[in-house]
PDB file of N, CA and C in Angstrom:
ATOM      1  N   UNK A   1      -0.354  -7.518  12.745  1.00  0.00           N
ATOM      2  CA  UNK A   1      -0.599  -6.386  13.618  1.00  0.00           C
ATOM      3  C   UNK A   1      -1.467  -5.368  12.878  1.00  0.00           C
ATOM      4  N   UNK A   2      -2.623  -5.068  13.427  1.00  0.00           N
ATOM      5  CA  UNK A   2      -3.700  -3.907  12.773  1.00  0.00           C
ATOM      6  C   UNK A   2      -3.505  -2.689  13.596  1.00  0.00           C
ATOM      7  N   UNK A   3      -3.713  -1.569  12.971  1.00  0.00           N
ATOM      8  CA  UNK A   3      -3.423  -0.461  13.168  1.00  0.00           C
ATOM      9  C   UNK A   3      -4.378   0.515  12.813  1.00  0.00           C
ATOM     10  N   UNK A   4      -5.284   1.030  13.811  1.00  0.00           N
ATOM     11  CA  UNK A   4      -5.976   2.347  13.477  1.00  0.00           C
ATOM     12  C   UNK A   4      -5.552   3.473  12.897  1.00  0.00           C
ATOM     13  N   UNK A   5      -5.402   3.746  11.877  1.00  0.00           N
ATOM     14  CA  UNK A   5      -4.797   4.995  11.525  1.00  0.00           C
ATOM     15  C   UNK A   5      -6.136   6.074  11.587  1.00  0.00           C
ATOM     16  N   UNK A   6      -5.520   7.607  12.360  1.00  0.00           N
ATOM     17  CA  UNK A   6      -6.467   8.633  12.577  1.00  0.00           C
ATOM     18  C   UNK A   6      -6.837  10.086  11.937  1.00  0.00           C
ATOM     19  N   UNK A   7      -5.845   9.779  10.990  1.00  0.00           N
ATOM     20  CA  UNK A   7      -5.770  11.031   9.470  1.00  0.00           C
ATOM     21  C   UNK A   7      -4.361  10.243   8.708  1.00  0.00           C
ATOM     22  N   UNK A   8      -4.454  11.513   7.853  1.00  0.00           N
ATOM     23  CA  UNK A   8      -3.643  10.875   6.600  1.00  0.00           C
ATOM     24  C   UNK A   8      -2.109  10.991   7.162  1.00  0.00           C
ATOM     25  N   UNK A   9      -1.870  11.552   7.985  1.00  0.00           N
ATOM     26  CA  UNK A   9      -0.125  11.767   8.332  1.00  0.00           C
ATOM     27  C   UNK A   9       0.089  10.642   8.941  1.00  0.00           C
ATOM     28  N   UNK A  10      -0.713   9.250   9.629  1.00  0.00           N
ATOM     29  CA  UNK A  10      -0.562   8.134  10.450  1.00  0.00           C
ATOM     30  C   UNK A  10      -0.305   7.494   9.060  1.00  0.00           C
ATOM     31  N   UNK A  11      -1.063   7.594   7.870  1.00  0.00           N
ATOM     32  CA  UNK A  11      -0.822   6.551   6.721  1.00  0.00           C
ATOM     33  C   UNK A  11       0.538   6.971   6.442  1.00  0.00           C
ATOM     34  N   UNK A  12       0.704   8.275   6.253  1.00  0.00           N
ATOM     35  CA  UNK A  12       2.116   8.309   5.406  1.00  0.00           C
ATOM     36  C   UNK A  12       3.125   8.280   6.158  1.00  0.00           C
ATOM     37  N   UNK A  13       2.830   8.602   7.590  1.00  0.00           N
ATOM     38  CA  UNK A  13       4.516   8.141   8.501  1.00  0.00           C
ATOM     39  C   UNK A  13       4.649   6.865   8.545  1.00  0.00           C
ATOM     40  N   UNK A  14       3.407   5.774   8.331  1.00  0.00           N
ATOM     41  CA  UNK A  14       3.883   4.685   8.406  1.00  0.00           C
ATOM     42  C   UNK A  14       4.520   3.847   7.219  1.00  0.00           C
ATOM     43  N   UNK A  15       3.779   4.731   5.752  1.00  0.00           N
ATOM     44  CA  UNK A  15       4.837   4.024   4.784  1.00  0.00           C
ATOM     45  C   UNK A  15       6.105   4.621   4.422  1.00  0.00           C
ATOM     46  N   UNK A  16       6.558   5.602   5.321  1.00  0.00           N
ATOM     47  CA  UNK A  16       7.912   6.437   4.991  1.00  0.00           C
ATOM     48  C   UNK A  16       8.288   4.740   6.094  1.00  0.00           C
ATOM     49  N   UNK A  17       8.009   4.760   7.387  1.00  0.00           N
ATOM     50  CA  UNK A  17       8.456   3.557   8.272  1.00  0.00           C
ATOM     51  C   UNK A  17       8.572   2.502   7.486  1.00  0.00           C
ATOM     52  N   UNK A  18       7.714   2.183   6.566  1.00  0.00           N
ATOM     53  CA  UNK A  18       7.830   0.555   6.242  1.00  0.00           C
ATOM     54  C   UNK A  18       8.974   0.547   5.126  1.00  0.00           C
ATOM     55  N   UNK A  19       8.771   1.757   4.143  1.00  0.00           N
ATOM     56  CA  UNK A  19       9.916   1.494   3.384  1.00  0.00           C
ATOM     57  C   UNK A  19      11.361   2.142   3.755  1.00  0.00           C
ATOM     58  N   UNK A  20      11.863   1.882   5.353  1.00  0.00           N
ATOM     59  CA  UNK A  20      12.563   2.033   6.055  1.00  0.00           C
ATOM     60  C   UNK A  20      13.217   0.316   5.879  1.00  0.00           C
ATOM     61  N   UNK A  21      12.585  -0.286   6.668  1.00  0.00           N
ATOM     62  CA  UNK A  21      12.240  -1.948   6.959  1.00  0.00           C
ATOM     63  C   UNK A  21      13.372  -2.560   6.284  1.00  0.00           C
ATOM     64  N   UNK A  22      14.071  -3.178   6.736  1.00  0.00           N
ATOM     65  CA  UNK A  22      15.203  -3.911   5.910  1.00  0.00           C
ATOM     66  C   UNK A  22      14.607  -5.596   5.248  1.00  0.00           C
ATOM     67  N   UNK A  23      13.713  -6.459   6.184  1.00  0.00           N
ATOM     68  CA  UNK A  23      12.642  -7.494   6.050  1.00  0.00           C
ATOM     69  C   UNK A  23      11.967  -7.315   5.078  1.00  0.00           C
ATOM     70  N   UNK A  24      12.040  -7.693   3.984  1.00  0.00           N
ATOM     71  CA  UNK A  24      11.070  -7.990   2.864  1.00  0.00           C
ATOM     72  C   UNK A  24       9.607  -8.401   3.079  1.00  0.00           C
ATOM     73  N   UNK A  25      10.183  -9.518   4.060  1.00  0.00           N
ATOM     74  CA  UNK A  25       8.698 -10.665   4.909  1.00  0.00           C
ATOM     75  C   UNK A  25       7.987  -9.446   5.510  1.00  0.00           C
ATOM     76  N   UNK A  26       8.758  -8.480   6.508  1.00  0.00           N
ATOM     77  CA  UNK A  26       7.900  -7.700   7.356  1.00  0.00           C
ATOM     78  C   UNK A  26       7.089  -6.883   6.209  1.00  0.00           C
ATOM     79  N   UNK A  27       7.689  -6.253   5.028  1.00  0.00           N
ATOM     80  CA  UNK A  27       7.279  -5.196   4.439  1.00  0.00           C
ATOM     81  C   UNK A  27       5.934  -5.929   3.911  1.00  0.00           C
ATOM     82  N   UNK A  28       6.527  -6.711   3.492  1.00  0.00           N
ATOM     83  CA  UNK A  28       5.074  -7.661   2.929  1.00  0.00           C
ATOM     84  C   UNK A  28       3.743  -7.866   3.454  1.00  0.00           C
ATOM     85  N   UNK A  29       3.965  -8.141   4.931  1.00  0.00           N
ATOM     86  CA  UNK A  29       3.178  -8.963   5.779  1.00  0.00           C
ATOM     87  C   UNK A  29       2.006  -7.624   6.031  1.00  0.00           C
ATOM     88  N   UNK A  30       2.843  -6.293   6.156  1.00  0.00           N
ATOM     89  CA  UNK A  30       2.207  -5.436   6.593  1.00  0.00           C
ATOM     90  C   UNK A  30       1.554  -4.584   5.384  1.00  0.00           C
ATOM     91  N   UNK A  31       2.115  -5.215   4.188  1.00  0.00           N
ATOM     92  CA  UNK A  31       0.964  -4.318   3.196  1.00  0.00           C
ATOM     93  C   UNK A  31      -0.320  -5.202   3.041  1.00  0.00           C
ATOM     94  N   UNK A  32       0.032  -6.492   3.371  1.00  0.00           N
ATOM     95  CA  UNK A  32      -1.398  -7.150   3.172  1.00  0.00           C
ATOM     96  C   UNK A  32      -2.210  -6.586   4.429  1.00  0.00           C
ATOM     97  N   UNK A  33      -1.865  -5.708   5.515  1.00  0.00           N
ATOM     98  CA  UNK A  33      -2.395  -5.521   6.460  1.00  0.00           C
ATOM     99  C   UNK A  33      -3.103  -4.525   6.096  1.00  0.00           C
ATOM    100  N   UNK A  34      -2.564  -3.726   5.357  1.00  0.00           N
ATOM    101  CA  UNK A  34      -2.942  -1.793   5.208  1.00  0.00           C
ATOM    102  C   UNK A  34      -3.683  -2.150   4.053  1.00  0.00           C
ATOM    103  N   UNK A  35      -3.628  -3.045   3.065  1.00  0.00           N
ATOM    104  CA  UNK A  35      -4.532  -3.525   2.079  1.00  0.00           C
ATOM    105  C   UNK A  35      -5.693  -3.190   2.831  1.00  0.00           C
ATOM    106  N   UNK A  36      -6.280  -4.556   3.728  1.00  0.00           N
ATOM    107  CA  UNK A  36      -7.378  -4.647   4.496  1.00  0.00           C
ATOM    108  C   UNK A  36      -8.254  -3.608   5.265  1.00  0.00           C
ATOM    109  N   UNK A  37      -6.917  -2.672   5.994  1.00  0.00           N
ATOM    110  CA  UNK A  37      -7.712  -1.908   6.943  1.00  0.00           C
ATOM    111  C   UNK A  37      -7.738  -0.659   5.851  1.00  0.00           C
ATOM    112  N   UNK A  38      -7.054  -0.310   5.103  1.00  0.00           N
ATOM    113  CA  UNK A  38      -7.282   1.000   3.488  1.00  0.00           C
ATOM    114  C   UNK A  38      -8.971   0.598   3.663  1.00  0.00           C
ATOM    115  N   UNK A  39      -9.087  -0.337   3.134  1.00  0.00           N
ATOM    116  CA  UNK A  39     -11.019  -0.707   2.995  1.00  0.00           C
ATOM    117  C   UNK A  39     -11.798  -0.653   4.294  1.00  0.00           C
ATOM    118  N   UNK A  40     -11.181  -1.183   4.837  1.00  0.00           N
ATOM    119  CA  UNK A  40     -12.167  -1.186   6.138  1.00  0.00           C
ATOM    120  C   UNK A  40     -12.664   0.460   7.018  1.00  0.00           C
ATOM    121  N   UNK A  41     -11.249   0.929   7.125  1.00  0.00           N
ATOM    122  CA  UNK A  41     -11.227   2.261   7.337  1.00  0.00           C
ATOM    123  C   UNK A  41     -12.216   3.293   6.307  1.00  0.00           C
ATOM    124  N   UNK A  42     -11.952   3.202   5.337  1.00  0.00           N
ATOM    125  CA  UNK A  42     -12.987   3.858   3.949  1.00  0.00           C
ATOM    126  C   UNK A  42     -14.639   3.426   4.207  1.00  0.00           C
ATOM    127  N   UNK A  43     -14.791   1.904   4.422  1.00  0.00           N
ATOM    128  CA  UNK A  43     -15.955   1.978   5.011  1.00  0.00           C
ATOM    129  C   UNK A  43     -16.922   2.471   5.981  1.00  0.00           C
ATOM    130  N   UNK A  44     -15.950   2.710   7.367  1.00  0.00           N
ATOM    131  CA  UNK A  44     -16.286   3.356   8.979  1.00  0.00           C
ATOM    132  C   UNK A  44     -16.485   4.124   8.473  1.00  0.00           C
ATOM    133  N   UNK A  45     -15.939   5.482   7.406  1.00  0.00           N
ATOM    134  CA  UNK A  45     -15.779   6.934   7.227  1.00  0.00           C
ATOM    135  C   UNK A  45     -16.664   7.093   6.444  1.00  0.00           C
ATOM    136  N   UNK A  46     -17.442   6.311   5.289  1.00  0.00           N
ATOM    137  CA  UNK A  46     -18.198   6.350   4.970  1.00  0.00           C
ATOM    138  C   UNK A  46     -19.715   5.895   5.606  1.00  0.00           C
ATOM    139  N   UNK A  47     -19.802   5.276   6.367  1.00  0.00           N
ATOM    140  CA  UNK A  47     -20.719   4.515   7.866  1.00  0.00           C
ATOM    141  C   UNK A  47     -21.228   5.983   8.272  1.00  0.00           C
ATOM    142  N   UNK A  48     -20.340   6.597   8.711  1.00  0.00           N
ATOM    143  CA  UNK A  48     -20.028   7.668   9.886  1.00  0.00           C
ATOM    144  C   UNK A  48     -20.468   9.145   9.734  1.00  0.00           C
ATOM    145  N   UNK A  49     -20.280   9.000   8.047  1.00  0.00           N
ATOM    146  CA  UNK A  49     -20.188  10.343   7.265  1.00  0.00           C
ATOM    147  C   UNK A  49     -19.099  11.490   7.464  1.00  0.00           C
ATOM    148  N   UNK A  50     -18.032  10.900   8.608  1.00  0.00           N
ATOM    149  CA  UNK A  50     -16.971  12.082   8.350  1.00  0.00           C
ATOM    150  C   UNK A  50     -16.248  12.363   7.778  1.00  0.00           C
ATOM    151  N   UNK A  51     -15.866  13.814   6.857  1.00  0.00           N
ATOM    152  CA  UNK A  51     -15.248  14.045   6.095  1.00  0.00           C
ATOM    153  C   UNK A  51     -14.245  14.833   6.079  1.00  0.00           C
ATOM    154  N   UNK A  52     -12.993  14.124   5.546  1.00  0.00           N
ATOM    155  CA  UNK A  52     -11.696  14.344   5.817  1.00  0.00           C
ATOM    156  C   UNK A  52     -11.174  13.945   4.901  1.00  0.00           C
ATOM    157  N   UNK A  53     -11.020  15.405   3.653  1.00  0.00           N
ATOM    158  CA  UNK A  53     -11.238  14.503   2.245  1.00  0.00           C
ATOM    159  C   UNK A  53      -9.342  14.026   2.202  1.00  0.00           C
ATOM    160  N   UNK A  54      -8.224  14.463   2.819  1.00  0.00           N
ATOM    161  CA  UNK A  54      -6.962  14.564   2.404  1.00  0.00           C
ATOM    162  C   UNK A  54      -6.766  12.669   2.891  1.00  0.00           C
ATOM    163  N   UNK A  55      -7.461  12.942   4.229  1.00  0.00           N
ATOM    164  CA  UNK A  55      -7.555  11.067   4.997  1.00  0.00           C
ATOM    165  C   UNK A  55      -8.265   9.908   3.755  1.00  0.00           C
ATOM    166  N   UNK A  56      -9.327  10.496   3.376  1.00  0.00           N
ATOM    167  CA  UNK A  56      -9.909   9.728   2.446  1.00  0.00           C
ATOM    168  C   UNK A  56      -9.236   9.426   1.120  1.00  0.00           C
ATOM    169  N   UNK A  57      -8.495  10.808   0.694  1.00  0.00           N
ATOM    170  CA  UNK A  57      -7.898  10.327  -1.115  1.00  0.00           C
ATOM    171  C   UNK A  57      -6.595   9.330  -0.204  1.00  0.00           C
ATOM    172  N   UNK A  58      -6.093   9.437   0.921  1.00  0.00           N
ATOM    173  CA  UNK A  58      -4.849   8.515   1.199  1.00  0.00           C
ATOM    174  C   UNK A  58      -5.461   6.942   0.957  1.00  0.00           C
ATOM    175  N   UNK A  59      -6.832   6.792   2.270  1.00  0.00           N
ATOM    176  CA  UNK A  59      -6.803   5.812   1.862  1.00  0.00           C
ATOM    177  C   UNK A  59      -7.421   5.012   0.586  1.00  0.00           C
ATOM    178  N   UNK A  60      -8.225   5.762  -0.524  1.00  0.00           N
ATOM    179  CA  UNK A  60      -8.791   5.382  -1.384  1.00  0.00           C
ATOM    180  C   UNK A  60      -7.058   4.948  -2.249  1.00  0.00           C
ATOM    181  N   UNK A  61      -6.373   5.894  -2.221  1.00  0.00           N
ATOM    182  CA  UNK A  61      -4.948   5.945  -3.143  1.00  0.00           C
ATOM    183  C   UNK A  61      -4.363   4.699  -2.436  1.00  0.00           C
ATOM    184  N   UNK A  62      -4.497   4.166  -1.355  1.00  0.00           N
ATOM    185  CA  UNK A  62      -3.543   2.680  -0.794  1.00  0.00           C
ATOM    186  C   UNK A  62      -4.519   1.591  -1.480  1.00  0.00           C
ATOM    187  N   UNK A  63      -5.890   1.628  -1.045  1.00  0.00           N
ATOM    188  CA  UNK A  63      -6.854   0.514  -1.231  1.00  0.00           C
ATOM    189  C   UNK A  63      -6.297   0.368  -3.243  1.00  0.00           C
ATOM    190  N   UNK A  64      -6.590   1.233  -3.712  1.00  0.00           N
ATOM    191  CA  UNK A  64      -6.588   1.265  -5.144  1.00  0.00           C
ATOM    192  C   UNK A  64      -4.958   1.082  -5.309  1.00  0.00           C
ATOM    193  N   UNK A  65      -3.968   1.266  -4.717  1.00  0.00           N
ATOM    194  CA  UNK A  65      -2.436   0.969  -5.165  1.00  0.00           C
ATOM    195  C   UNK A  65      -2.684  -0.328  -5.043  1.00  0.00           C
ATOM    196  N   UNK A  66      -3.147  -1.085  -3.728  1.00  0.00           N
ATOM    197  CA  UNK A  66      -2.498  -2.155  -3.411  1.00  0.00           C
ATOM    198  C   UNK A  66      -3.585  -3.278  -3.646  1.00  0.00           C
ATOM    199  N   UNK A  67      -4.965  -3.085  -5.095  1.00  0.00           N
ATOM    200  CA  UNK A  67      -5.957  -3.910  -5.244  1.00  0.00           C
ATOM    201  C   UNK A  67      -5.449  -5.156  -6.104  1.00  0.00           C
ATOM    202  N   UNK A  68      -4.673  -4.247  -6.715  1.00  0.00           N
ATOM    203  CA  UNK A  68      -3.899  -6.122  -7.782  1.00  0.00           C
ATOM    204  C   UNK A  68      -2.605  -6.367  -7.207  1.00  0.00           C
ATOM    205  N   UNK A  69      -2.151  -5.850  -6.226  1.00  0.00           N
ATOM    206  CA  UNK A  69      -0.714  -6.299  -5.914  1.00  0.00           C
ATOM    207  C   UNK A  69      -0.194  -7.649  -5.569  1.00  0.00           C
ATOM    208  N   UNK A  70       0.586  -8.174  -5.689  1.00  0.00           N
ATOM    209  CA  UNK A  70       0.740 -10.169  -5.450  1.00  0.00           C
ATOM    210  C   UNK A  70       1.048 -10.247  -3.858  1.00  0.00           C
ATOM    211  N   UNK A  71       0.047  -9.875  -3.323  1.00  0.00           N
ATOM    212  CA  UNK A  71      -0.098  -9.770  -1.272  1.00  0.00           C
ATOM    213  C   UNK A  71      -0.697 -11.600  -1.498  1.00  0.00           C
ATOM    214  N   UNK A  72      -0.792 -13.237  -2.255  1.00  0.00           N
ATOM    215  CA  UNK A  72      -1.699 -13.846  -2.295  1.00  0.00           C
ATOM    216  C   UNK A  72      -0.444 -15.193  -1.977  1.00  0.00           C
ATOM    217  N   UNK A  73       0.512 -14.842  -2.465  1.00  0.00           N
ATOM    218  CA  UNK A  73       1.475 -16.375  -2.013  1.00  0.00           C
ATOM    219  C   UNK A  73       2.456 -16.555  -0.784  1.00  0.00           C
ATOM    220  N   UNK A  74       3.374 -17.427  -1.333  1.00  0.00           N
ATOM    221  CA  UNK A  74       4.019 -17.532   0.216  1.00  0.00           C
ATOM    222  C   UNK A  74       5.538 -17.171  -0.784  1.00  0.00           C
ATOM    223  N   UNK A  75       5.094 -16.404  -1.590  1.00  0.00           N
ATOM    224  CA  UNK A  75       6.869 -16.010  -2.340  1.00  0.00           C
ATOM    225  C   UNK A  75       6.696 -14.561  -2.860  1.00  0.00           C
ATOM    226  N   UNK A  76       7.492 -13.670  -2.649  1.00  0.00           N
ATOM    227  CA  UNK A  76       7.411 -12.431  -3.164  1.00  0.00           C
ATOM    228  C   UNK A  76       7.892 -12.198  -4.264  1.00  0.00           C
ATOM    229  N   UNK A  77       7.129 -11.548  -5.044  1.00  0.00           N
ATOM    230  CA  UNK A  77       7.132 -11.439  -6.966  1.00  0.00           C
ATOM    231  C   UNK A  77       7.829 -10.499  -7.169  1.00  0.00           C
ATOM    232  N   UNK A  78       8.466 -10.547  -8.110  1.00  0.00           N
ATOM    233  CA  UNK A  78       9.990  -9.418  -8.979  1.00  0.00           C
ATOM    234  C   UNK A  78       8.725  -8.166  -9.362  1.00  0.00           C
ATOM    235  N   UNK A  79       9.585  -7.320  -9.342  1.00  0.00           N
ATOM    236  CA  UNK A  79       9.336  -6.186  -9.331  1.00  0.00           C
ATOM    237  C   UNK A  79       8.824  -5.816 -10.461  1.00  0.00           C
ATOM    238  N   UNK A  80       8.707  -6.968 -11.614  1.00  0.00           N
ATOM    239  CA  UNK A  80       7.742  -6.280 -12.776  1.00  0.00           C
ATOM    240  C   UNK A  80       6.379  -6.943 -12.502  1.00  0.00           C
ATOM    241  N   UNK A  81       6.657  -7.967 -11.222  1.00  0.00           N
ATOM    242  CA  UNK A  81       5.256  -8.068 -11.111  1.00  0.00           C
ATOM    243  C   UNK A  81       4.124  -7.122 -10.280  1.00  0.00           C
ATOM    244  N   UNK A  82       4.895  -6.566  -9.578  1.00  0.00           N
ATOM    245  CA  UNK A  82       4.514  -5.658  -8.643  1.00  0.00           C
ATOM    246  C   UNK A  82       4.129  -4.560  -9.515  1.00  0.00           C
ATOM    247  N   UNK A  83       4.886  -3.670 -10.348  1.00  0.00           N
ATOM    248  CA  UNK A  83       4.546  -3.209 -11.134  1.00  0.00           C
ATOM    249  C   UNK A  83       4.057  -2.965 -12.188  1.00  0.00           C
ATOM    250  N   UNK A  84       3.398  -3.810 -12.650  1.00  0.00           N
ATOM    251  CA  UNK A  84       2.739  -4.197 -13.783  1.00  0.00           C
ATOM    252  C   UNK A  84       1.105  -4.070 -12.609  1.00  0.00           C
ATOM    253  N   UNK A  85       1.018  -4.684 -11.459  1.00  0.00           N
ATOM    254  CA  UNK A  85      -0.201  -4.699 -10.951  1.00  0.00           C
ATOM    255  C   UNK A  85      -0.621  -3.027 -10.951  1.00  0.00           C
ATOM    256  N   UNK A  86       0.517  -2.813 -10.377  1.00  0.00           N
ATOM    257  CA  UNK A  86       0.164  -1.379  -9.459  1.00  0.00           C
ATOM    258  C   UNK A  86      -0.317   0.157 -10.972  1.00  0.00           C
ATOM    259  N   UNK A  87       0.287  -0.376 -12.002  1.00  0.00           N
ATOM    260  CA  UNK A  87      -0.169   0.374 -13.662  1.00  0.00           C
ATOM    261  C   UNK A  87      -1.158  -0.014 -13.767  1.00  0.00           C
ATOM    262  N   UNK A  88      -1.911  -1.285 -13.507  1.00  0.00           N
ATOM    263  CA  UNK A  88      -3.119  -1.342 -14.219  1.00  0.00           C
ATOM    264  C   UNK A  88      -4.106  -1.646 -12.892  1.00  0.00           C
ATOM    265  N   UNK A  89      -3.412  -1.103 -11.888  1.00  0.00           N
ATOM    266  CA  UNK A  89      -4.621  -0.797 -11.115  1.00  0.00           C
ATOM    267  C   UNK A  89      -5.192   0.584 -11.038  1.00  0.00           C
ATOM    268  N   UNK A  90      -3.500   1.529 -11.318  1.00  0.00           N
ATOM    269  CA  UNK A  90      -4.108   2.949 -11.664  1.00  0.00           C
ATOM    270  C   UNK A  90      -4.212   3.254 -13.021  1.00  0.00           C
ATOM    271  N   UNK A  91      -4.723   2.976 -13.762  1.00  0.00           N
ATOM    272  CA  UNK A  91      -4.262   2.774 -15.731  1.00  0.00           C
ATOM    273  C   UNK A  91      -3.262   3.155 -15.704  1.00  0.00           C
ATOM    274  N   UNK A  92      -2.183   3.742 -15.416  1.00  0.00           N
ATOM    275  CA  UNK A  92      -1.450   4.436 -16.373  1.00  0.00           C
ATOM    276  C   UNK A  92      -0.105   4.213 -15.717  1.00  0.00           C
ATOM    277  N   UNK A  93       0.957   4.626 -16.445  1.00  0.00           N
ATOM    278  CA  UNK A  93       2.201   3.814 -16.049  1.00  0.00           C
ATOM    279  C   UNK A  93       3.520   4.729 -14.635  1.00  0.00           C
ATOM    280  N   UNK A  94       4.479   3.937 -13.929  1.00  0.00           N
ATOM    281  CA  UNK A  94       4.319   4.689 -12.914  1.00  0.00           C
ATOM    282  C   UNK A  94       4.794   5.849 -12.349  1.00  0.00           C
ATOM    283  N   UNK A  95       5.384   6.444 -13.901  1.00  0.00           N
ATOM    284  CA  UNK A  95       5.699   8.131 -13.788  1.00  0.00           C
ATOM    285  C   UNK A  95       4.800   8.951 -13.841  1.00  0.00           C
ATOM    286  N   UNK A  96       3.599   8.283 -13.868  1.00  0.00           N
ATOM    287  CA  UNK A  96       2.302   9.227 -14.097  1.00  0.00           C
ATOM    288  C   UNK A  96       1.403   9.550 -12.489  1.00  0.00           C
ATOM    289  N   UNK A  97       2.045   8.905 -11.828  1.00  0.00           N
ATOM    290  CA  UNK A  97       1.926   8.245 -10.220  1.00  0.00           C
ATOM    291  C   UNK A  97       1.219   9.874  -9.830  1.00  0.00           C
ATOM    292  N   UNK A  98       0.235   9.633  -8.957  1.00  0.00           N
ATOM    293  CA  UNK A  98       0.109  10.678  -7.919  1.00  0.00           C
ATOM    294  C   UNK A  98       1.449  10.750  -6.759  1.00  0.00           C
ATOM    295  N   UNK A  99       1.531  11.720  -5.746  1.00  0.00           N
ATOM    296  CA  UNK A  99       2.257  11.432  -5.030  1.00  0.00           C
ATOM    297  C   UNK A  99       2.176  10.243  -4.030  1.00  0.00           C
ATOM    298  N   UNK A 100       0.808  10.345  -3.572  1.00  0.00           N
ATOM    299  CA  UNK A 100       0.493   9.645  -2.772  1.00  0.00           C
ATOM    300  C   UNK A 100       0.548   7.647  -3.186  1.00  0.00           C
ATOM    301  N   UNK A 101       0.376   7.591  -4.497  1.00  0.00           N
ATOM    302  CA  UNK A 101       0.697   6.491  -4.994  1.00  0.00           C
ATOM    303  C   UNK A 101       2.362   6.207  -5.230  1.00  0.00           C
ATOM    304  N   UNK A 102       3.123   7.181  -5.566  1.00  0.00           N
ATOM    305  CA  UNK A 102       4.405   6.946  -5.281  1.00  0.00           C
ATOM    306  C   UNK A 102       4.937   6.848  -4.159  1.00  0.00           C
ATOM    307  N   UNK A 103       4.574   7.396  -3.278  1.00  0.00           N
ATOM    308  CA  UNK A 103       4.999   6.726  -1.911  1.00  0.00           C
ATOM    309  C   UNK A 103       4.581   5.034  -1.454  1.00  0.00           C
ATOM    310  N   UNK A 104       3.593   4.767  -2.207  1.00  0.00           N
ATOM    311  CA  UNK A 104       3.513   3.173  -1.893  1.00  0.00           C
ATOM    312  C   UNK A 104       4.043   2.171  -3.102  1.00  0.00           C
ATOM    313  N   UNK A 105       4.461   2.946  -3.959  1.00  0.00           N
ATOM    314  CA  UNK A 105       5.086   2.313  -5.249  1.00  0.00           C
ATOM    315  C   UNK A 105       6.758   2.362  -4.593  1.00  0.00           C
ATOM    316  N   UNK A 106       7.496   3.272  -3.618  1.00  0.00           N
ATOM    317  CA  UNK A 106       8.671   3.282  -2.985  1.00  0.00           C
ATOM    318  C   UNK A 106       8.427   1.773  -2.117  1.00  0.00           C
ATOM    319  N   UNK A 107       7.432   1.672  -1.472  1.00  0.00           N
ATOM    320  CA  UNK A 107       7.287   0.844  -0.412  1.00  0.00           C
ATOM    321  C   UNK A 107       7.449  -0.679  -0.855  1.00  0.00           C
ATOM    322  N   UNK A 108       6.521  -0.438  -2.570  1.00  0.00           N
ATOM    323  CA  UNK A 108       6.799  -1.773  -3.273  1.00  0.00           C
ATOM    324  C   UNK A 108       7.750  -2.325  -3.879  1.00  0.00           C
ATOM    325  N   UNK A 109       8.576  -1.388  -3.931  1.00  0.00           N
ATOM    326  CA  UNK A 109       9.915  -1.351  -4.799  1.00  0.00           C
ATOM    327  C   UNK A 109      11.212  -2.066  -3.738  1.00  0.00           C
ATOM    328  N   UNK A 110      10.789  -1.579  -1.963  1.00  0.00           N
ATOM    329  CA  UNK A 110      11.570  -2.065  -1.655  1.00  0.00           C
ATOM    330  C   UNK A 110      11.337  -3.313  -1.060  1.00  0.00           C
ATOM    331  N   UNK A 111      10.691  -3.994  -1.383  1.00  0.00           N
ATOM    332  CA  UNK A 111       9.580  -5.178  -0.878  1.00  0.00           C
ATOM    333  C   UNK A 111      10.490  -6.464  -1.790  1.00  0.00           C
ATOM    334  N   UNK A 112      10.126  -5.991  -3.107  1.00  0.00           N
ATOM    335  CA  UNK A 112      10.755  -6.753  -4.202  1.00  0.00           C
ATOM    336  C   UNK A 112      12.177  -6.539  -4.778  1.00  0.00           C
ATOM    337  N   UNK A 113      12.920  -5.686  -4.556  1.00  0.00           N
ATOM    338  CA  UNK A 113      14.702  -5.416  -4.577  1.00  0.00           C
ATOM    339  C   UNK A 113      15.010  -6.229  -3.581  1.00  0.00           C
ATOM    340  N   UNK A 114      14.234  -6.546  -2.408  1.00  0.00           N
ATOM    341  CA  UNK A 114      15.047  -6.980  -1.398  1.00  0.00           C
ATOM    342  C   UNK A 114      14.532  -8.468  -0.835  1.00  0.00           C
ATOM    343  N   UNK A 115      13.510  -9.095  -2.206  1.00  0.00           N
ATOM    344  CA  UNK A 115      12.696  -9.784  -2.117  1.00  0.00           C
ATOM    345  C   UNK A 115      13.647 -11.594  -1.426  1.00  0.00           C
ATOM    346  N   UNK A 116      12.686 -12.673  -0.727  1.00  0.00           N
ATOM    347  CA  UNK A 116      13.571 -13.928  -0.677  1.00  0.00           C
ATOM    348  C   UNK A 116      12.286 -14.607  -1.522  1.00  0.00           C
ATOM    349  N   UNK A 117      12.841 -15.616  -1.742  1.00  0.00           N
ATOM    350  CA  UNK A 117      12.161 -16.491  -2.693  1.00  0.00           C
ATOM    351  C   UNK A 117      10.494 -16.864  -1.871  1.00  0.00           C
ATOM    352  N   UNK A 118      10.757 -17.324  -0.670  1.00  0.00           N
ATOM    353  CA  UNK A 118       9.966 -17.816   0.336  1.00  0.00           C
ATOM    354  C   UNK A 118       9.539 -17.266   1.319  1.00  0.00           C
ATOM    355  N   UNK A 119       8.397 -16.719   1.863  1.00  0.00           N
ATOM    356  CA  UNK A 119       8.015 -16.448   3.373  1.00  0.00           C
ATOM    357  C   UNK A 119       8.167 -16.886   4.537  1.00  0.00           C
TER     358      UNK A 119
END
């Protein structure tokens, strides 16, 4: 399911929603989604030239959380794998987190605590 998001409060009500989600599979399914449209969206806005810098650091801060994350198998990875991506996608380790990256580091956390072996 793709989702237009239309400023930055659509990104962040939806990852307060996802890391609601009791489904691991769902949480999953839908960050490989927000992966995709983080970029795609950044592109239109850049296409377009409109500027909306609070919309833009959200989605530059998802595209860049979620560029090494393990969104690639059919099994969801322990939580040092998740985190180990998400440090060296932002260098630095994840108390150093912006906010906006800790809210998708919550999202990843509950992805992989609540992880099943298989999709």
């Amino acid at each position: 399911m793709s989702i237009q998001w239309n400023n930055a409060y659509d990104v962040e009500r939806e990852l307060h929603l996802l890391g609601q989600q009791d489904d691991p599979r769902e949480i999953y399914k839908r960050l490989q989604g927000m992966k995709l449209q983080a970029s795609l969206q950044l592109s239109q806005l850049r296409k377009t030239g409109q500027h909306d810098p609070l919309f833009t650091e959200w989605l530059e801060s998802l595209r860049i959380s979620l560029s090494l994350a393990p969104l690639y198998s059919n099994t969801i990875e322990t939580c040092d794998v998740w985190q180990n991506a998400m440090e060296e996608a932002w260098g630095v380790q994840t108390i150093e987190f912006n906010e906006r990256a800790k809210l998708v580091w919550r999202v990843m956390v509950a992805t992989c605590n609540a992880r099943v072996r298989s999709l």
